[in-house]
C-alpha atoms as a PDB file:
ATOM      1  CA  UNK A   1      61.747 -79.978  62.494  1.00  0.00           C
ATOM      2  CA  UNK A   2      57.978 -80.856  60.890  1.00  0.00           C
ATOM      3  CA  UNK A   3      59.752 -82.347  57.842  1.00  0.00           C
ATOM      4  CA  UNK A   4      62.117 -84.493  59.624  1.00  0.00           C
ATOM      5  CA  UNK A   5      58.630 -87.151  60.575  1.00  0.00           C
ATOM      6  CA  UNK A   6      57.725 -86.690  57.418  1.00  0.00           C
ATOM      7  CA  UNK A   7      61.012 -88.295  56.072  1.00  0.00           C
ATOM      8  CA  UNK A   8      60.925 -91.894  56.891  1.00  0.00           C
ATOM      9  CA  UNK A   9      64.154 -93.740  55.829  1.00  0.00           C
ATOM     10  CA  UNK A  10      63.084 -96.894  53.904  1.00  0.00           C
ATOM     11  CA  UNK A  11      63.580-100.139  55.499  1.00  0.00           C
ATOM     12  CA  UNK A  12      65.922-102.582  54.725  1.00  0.00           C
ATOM     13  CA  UNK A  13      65.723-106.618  55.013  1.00  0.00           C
ATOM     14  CA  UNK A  14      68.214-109.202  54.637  1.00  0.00           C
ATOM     15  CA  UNK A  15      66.430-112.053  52.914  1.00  0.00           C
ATOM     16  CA  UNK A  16      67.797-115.687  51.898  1.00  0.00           C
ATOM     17  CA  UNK A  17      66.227-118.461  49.135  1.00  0.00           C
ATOM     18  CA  UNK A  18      67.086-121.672  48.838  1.00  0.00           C
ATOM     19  CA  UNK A  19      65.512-122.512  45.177  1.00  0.00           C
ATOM     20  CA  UNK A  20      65.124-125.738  44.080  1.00  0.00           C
ATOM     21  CA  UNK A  21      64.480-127.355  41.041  1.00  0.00           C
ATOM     22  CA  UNK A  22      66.230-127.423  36.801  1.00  0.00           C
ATOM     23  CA  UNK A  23      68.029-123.996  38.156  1.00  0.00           C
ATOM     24  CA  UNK A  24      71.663-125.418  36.950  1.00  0.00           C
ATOM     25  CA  UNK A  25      72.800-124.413  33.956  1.00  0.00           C
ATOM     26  CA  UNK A  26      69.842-122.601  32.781  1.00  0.00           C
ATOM     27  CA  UNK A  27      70.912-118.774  33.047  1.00  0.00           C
ATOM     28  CA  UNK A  28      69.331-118.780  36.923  1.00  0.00           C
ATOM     29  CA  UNK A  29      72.605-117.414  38.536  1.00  0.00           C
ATOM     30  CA  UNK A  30      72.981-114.214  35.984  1.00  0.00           C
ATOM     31  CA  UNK A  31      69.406-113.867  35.651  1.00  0.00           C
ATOM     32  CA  UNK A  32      69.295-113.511  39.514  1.00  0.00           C
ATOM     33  CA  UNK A  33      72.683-111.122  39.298  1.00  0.00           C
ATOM     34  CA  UNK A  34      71.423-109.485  36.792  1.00  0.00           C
ATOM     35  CA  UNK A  35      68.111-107.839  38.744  1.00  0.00           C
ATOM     36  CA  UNK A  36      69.804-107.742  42.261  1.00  0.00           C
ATOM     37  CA  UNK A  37      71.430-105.470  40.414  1.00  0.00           C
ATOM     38  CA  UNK A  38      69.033-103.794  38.551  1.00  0.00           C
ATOM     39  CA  UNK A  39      67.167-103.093  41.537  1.00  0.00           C
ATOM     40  CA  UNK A  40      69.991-101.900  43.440  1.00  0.00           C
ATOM     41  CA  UNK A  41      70.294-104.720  46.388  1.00  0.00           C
ATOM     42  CA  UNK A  42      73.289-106.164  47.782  1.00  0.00           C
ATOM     43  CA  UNK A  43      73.905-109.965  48.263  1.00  0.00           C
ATOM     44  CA  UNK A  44      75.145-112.737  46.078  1.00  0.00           C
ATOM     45  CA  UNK A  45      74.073-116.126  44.343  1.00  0.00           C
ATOM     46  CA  UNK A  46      75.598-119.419  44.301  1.00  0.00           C
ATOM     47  CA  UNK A  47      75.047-122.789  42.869  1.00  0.00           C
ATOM     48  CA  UNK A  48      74.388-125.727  45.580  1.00  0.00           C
ATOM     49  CA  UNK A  49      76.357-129.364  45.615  1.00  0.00           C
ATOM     50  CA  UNK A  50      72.589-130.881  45.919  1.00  0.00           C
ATOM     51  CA  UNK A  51      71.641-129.247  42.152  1.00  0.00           C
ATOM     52  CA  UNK A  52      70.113-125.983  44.042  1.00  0.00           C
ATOM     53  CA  UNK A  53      70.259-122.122  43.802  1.00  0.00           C
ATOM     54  CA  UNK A  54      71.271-119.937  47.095  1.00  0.00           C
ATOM     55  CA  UNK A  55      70.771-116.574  47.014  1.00  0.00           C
ATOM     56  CA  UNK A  56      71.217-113.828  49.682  1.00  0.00           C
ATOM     57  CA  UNK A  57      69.826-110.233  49.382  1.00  0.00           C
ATOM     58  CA  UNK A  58      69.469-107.104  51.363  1.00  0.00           C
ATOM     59  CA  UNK A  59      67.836-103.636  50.238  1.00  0.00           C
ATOM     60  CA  UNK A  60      64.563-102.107  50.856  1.00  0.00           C
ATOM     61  CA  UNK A  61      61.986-104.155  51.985  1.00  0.00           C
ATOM     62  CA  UNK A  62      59.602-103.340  48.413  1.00  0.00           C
ATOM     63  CA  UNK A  63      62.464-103.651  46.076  1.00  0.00           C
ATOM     64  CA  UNK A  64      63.251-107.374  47.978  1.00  0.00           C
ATOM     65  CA  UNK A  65      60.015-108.244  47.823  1.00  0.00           C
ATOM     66  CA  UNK A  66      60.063-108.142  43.894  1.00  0.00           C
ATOM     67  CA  UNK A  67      63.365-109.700  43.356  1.00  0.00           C
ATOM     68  CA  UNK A  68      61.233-112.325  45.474  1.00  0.00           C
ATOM     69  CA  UNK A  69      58.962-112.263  42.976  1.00  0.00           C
ATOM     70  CA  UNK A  70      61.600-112.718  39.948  1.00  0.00           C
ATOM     71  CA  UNK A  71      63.293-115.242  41.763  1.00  0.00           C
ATOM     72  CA  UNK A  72      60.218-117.387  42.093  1.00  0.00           C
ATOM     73  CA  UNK A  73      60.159-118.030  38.515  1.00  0.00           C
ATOM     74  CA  UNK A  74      63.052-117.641  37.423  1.00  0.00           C
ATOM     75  CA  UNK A  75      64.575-117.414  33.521  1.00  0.00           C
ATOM     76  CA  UNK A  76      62.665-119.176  30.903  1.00  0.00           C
ATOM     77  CA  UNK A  77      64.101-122.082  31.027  1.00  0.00           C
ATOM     78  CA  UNK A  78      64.222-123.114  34.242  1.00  0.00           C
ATOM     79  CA  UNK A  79      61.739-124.762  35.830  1.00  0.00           C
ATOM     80  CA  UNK A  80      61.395-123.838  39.923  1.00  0.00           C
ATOM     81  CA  UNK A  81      59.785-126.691  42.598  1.00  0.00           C
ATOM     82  CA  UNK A  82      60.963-125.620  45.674  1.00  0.00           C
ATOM     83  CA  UNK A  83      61.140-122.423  47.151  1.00  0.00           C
ATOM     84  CA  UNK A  84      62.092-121.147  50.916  1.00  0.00           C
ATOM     85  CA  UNK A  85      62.647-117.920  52.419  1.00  0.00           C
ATOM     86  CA  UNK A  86      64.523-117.084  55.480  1.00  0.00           C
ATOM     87  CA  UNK A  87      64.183-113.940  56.925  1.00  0.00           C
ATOM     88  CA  UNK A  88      67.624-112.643  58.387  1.00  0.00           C
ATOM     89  CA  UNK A  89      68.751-109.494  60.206  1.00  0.00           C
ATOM     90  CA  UNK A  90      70.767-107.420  57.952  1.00  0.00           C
ATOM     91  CA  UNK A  91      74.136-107.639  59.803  1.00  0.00           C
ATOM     92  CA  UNK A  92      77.679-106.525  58.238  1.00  0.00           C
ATOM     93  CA  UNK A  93      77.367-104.609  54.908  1.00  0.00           C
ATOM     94  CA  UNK A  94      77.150-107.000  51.697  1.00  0.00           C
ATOM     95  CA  UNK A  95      79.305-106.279  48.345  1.00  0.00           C
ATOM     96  CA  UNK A  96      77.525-105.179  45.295  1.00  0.00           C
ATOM     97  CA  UNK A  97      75.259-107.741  44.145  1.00  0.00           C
ATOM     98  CA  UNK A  98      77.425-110.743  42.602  1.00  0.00           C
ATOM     99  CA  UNK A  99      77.502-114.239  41.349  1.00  0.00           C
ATOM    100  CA  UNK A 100      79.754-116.889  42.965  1.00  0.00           C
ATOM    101  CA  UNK A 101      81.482-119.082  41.572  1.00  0.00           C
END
């Protein structure tokens, strides 16, 4: 039993971003499938009516916290000036990280 302390599951988080700014039709949506799944998280991310990003992911709370950091910035050409996180309680199981629409 002295290993089983020792052994600490990691933690997950459910995290969502509402990102604004020129992140239409610059590459933001696969750039943001493309390291959710790279780093293994579930979740999605969606274009918004008013020109936004949404983006919802769940995994361990270190490998969120860089996708964060990705997300903050985005792909080269697009240019982020609004950023929000909502932390969320990691409820029913999320597909394989995906793009809508």
């Amino acid at each position: 039993m002295s290993g089983s302390r020792d052994q600490q599951v990691p933690r997950s988080v459910r995290r969502h971003f509402e990102i604004g700014g020129r992140v239409q039709m610059v590459g933001f949506r696969a750039f943001a499938a493309h390291h959710g799944q790279r780093l293994g998280l579930k979740g999605w991310v969606c274009n918004t009516h008013a020109g936004g990003v949404q983006v919802t992911a769940e995994g361990q709370a270190e490998l969120v916290e860089e996708f964060l950091s990705l997300l903050r910035h985005g792909p080269a050409a697009a240019r982020v000036t609004s950023f929000s996180v909502t932390e969320e309680e990691p409820g029913p199981v999320l597909a394989d990280f995906s793009s809508l629409g």
